[in-house]
C-alpha atoms as a PDB file:
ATOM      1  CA  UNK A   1     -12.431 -13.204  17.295  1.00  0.00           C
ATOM      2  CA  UNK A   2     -11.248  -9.414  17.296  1.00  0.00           C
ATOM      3  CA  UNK A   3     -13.709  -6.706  17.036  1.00  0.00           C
ATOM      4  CA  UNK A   4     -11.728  -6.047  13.039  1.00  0.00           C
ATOM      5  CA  UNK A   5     -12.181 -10.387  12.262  1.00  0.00           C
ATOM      6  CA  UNK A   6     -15.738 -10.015  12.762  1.00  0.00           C
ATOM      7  CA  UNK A   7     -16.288  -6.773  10.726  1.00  0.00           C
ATOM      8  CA  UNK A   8     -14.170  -8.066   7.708  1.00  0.00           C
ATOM      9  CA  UNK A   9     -15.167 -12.052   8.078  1.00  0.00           C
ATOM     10  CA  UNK A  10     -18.776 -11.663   9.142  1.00  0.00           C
ATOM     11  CA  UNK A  11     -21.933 -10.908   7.053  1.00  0.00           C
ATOM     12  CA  UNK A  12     -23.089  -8.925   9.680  1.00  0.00           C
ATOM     13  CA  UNK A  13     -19.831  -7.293  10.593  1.00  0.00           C
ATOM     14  CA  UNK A  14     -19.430  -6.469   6.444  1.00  0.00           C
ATOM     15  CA  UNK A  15     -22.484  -4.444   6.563  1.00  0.00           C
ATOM     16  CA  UNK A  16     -21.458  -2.489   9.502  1.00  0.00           C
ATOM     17  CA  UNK A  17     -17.972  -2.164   7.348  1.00  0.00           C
ATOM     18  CA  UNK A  18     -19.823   0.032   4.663  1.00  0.00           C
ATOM     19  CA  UNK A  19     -20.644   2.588   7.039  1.00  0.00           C
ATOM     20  CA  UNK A  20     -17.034   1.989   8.895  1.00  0.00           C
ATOM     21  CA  UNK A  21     -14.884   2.004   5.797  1.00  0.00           C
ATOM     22  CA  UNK A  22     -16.724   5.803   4.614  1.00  0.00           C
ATOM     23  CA  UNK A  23     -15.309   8.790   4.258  1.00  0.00           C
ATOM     24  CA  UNK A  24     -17.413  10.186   7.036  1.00  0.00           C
ATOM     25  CA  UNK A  25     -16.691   8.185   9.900  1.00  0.00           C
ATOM     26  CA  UNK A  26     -12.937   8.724   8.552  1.00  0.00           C
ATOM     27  CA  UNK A  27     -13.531  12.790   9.162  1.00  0.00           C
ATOM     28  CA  UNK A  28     -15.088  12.274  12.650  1.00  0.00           C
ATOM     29  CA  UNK A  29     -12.206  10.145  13.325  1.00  0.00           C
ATOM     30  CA  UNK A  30      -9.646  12.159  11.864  1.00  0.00           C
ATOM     31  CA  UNK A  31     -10.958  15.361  13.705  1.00  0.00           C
ATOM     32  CA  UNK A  32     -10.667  13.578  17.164  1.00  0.00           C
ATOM     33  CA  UNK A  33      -6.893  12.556  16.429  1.00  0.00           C
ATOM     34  CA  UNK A  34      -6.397  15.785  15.187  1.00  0.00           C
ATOM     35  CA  UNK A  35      -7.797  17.103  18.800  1.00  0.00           C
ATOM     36  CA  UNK A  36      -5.974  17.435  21.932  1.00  0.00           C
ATOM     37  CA  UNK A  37      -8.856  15.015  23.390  1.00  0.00           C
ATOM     38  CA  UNK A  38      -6.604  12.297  21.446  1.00  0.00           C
ATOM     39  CA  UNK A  39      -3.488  13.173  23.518  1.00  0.00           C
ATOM     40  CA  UNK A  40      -4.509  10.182  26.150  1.00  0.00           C
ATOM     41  CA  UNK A  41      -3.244   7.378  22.924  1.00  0.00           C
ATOM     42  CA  UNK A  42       0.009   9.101  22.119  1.00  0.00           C
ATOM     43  CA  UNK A  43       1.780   6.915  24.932  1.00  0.00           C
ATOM     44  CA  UNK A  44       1.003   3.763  24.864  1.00  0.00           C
ATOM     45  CA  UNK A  45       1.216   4.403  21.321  1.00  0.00           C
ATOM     46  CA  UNK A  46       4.874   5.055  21.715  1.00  0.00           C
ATOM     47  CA  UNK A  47       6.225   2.272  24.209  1.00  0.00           C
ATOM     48  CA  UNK A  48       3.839  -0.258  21.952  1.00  0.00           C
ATOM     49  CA  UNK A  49       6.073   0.341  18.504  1.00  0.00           C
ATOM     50  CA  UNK A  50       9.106   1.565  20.271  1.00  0.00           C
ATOM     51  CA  UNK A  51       9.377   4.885  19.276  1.00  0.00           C
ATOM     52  CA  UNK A  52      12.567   6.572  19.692  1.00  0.00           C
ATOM     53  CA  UNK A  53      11.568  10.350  21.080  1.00  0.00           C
ATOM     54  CA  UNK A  54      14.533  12.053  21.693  1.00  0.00           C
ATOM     55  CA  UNK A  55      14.975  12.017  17.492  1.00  0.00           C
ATOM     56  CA  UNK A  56      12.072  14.522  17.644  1.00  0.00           C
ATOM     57  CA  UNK A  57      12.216  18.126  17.460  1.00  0.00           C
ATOM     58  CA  UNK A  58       9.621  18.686  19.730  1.00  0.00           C
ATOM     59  CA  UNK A  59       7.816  16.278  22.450  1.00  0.00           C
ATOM     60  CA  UNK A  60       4.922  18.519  23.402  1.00  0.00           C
ATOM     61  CA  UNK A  61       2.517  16.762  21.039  1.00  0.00           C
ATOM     62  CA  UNK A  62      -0.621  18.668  20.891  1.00  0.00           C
ATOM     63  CA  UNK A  63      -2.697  15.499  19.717  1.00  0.00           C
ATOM     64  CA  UNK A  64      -2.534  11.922  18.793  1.00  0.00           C
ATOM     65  CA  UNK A  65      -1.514  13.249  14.546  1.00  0.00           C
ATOM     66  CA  UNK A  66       0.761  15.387  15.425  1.00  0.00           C
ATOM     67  CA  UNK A  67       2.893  12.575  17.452  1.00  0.00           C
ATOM     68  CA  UNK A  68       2.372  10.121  14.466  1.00  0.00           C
ATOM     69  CA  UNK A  69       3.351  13.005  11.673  1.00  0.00           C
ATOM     70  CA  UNK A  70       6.491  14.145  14.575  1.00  0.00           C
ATOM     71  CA  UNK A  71       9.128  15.912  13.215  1.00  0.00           C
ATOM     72  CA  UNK A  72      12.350  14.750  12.941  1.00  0.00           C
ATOM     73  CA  UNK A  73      15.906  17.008  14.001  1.00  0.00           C
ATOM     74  CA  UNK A  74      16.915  18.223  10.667  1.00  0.00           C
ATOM     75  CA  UNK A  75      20.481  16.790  11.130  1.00  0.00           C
ATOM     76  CA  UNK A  76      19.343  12.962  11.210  1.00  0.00           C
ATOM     77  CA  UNK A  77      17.365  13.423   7.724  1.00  0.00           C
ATOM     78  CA  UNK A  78      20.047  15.157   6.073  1.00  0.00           C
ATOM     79  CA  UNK A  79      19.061  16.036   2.043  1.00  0.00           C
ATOM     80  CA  UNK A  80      21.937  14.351  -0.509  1.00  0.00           C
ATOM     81  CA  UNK A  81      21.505  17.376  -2.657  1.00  0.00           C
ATOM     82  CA  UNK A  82      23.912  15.402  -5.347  1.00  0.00           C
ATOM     83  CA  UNK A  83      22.151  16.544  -8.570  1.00  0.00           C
ATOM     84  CA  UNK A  84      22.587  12.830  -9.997  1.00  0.00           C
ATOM     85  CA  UNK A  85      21.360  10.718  -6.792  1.00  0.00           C
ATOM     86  CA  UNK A  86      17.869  10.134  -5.747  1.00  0.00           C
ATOM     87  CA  UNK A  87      16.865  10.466  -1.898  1.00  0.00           C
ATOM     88  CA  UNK A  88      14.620   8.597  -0.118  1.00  0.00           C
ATOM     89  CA  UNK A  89      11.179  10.041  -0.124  1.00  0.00           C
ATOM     90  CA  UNK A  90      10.323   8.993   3.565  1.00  0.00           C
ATOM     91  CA  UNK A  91      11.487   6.812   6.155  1.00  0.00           C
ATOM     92  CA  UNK A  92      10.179   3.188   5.398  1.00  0.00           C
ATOM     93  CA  UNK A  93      11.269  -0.733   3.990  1.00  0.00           C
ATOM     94  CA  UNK A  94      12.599   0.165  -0.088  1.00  0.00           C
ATOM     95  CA  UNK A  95      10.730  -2.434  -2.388  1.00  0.00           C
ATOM     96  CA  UNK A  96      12.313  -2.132  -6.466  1.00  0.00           C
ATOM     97  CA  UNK A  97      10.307  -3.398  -9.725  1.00  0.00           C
ATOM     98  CA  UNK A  98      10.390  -3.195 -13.475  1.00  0.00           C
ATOM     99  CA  UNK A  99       7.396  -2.151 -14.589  1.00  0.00           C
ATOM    100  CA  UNK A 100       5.711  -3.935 -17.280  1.00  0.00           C
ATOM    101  CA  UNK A 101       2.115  -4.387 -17.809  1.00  0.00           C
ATOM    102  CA  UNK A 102       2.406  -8.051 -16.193  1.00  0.00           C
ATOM    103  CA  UNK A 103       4.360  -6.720 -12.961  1.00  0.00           C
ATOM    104  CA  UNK A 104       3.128  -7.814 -10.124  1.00  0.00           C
ATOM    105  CA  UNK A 105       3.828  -5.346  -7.106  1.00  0.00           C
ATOM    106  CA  UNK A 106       3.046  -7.082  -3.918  1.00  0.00           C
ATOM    107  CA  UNK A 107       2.112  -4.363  -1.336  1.00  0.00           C
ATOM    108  CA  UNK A 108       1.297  -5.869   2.628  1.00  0.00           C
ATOM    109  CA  UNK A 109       0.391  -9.345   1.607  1.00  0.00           C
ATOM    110  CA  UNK A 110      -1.522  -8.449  -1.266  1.00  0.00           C
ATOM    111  CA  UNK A 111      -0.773  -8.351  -5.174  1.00  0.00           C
ATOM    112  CA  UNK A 112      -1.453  -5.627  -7.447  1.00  0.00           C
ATOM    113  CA  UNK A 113      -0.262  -4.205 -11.222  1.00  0.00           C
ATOM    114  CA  UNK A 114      -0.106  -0.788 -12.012  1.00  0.00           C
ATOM    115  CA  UNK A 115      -3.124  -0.231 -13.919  1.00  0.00           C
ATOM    116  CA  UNK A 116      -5.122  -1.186 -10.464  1.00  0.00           C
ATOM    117  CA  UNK A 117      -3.288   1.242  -8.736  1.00  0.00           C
ATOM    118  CA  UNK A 118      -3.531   4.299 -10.856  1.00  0.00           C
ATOM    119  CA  UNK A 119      -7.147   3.156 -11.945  1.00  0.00           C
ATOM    120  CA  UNK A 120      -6.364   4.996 -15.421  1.00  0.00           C
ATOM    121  CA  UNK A 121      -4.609   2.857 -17.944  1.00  0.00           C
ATOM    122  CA  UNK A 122      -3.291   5.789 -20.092  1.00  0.00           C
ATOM    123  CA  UNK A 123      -1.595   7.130 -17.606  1.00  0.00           C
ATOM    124  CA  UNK A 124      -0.368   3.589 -16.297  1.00  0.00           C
ATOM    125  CA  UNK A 125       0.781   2.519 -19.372  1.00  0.00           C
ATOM    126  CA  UNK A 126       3.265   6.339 -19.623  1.00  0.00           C
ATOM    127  CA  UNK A 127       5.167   4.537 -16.595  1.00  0.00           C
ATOM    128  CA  UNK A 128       5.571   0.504 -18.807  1.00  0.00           C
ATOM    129  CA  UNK A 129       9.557   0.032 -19.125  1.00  0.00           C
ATOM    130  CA  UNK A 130      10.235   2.630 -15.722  1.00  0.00           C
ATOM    131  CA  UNK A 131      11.435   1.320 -12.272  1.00  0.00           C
ATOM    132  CA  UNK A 132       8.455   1.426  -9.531  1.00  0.00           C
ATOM    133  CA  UNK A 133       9.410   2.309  -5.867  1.00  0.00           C
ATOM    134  CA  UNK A 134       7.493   1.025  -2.795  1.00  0.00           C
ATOM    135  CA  UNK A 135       8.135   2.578   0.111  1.00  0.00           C
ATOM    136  CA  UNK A 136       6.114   0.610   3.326  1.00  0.00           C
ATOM    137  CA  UNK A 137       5.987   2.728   6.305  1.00  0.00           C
ATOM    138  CA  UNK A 138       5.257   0.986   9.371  1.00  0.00           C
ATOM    139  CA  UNK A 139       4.301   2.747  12.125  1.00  0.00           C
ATOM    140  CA  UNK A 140       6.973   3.517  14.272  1.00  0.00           C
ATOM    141  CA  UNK A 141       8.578   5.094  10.747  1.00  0.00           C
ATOM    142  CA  UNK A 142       7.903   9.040  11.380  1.00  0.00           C
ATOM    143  CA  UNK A 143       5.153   9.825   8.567  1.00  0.00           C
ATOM    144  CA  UNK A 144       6.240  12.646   6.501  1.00  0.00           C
ATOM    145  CA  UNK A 145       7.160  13.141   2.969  1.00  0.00           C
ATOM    146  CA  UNK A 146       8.844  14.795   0.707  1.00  0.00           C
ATOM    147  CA  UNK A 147       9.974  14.880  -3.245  1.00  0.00           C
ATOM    148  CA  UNK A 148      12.052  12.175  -4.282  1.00  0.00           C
ATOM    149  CA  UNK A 149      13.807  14.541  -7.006  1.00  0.00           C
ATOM    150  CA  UNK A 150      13.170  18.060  -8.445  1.00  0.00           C
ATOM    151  CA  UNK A 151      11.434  18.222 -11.375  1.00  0.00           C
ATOM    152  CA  UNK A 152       7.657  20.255 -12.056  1.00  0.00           C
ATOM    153  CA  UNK A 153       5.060  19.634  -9.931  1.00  0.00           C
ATOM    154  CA  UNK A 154       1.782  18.992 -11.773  1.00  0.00           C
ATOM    155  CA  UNK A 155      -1.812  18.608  -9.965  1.00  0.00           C
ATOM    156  CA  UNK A 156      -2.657  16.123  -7.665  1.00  0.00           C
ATOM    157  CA  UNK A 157      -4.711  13.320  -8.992  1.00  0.00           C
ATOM    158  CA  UNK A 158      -7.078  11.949  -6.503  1.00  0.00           C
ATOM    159  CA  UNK A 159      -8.791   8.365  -6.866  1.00  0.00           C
ATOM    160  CA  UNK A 160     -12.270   7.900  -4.614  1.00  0.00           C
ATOM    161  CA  UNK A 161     -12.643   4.789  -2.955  1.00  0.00           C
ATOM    162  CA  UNK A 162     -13.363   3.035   0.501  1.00  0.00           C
ATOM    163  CA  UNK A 163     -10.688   3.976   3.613  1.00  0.00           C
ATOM    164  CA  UNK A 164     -10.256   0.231   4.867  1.00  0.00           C
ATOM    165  CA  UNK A 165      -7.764  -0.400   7.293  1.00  0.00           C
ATOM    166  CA  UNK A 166      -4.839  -1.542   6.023  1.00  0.00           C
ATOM    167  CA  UNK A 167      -4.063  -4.592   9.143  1.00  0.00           C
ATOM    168  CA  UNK A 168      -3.392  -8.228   7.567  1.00  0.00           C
ATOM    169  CA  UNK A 169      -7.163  -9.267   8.627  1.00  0.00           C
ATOM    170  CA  UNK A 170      -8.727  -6.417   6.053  1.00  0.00           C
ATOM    171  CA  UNK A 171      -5.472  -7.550   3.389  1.00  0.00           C
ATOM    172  CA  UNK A 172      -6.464 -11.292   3.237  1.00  0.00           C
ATOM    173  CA  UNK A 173     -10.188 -10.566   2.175  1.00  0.00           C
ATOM    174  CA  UNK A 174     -10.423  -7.492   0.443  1.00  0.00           C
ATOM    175  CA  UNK A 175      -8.056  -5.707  -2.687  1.00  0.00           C
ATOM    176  CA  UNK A 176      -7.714  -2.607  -0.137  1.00  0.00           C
ATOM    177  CA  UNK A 177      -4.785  -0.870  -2.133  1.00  0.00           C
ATOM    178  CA  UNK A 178      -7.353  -1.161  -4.922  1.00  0.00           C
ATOM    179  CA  UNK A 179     -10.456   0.000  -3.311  1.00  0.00           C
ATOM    180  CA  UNK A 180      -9.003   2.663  -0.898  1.00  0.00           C
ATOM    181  CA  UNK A 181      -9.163   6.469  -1.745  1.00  0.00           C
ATOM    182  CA  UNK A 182      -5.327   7.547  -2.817  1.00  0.00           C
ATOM    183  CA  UNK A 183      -3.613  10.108  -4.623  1.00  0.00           C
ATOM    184  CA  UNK A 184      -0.633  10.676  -6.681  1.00  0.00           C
ATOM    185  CA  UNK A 185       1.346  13.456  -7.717  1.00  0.00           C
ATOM    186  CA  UNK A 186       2.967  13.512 -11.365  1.00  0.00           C
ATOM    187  CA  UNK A 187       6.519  14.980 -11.542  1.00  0.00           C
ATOM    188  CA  UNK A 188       7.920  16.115 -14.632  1.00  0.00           C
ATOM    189  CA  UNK A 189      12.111  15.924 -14.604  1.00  0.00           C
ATOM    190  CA  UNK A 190      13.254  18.283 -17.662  1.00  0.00           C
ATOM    191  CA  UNK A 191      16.466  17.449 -17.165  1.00  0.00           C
ATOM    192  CA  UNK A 192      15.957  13.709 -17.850  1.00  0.00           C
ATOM    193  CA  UNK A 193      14.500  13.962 -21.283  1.00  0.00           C
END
């Protein structure tokens, strides 16, 4: 049984998980990655998910983050600036649904609706009749983001929750998409109204 099996499929290891699954153990965490103490993981990292390094625009990764958010040479993301097309938002495996208020969206071996995700069913039920894109980044896909479209940028909405790992063993015993902290960004698009 891995260390993860026992935490998510034990009593004792679910105890332990509160603490685990917090956001402060996530800051300590995030703080060492963010550190050039974390440098040490960046390659096995690489040669494990066969990461392709001479797409980067720079090598000399300062910690473990800034390899896994690496930039990319401009000139193999180029932008479609086509006022009528829609670009990608990130690198990562394109999912399409309708959205209705009985879609299913099923996200890494789990199954969610709308309403669970944006935990606010006014604004969930604004987005009934629209098209829902899910991008899954695994990771060897560079993690960095940008706007799908132009359009008004409103505030971020952030949702609290737990910060469970997202690894099939957490997936088969636990709604994470559900109970994880996440955050969305409403875009207005004047031109499409």
């Amino acid at each position: 049984m891995t260390g993860l099996e026992w935490l998510y499929n034990t009593a004792p290891g679910r105890v332990m998980l509160k603490v685990l699954a917090g956001r402060k153990l996530s800051i300590v965490a995030g703080t060492f990655l963010d550190s050039g103490l974390s440098r040490f993981l960046i390659k096995p990292f690489v040669k494990r998910n066969g990461i392709d390094l001479t797409e980067c625009e720079d090598v000399d990764f300062k910690s473990f983050n800034d390899c896994f958010t690496r930039k990319l040479k401009k000139e193999l993301r180029p932008v479609d600036m086509v006022k009528n097309h829609l670009i990608a938002p990130c690198d990562g495996l394109l999912s399409v649904w309708d959205i209705d208020k009985d879609t299913v969206l099923p996200i890494k071996q789990s199954a969610y609706n709308i309403y669970d995700l944006f935990d606010n069913d006014r604004v969930a039920s604004y987005y009934e009749g629209g098209i829902c894109l899910v991008y899954r980044l695994c990771v060897n896909h560079y993690h960095r983001y940008c706007y799908a479209d132009s359009g008004k940028k409103s505030q971020n909405v952030f949702i609290p929750g737990k910060l469970h790992t997202v690894r099939p063993v957490a997936l088969r015993s636990r709604p994470v998409f559900v109970e994880n902290c996440r955050e969305y960004t409403p875009v207005s698009y004047t031109h499409l109204q």
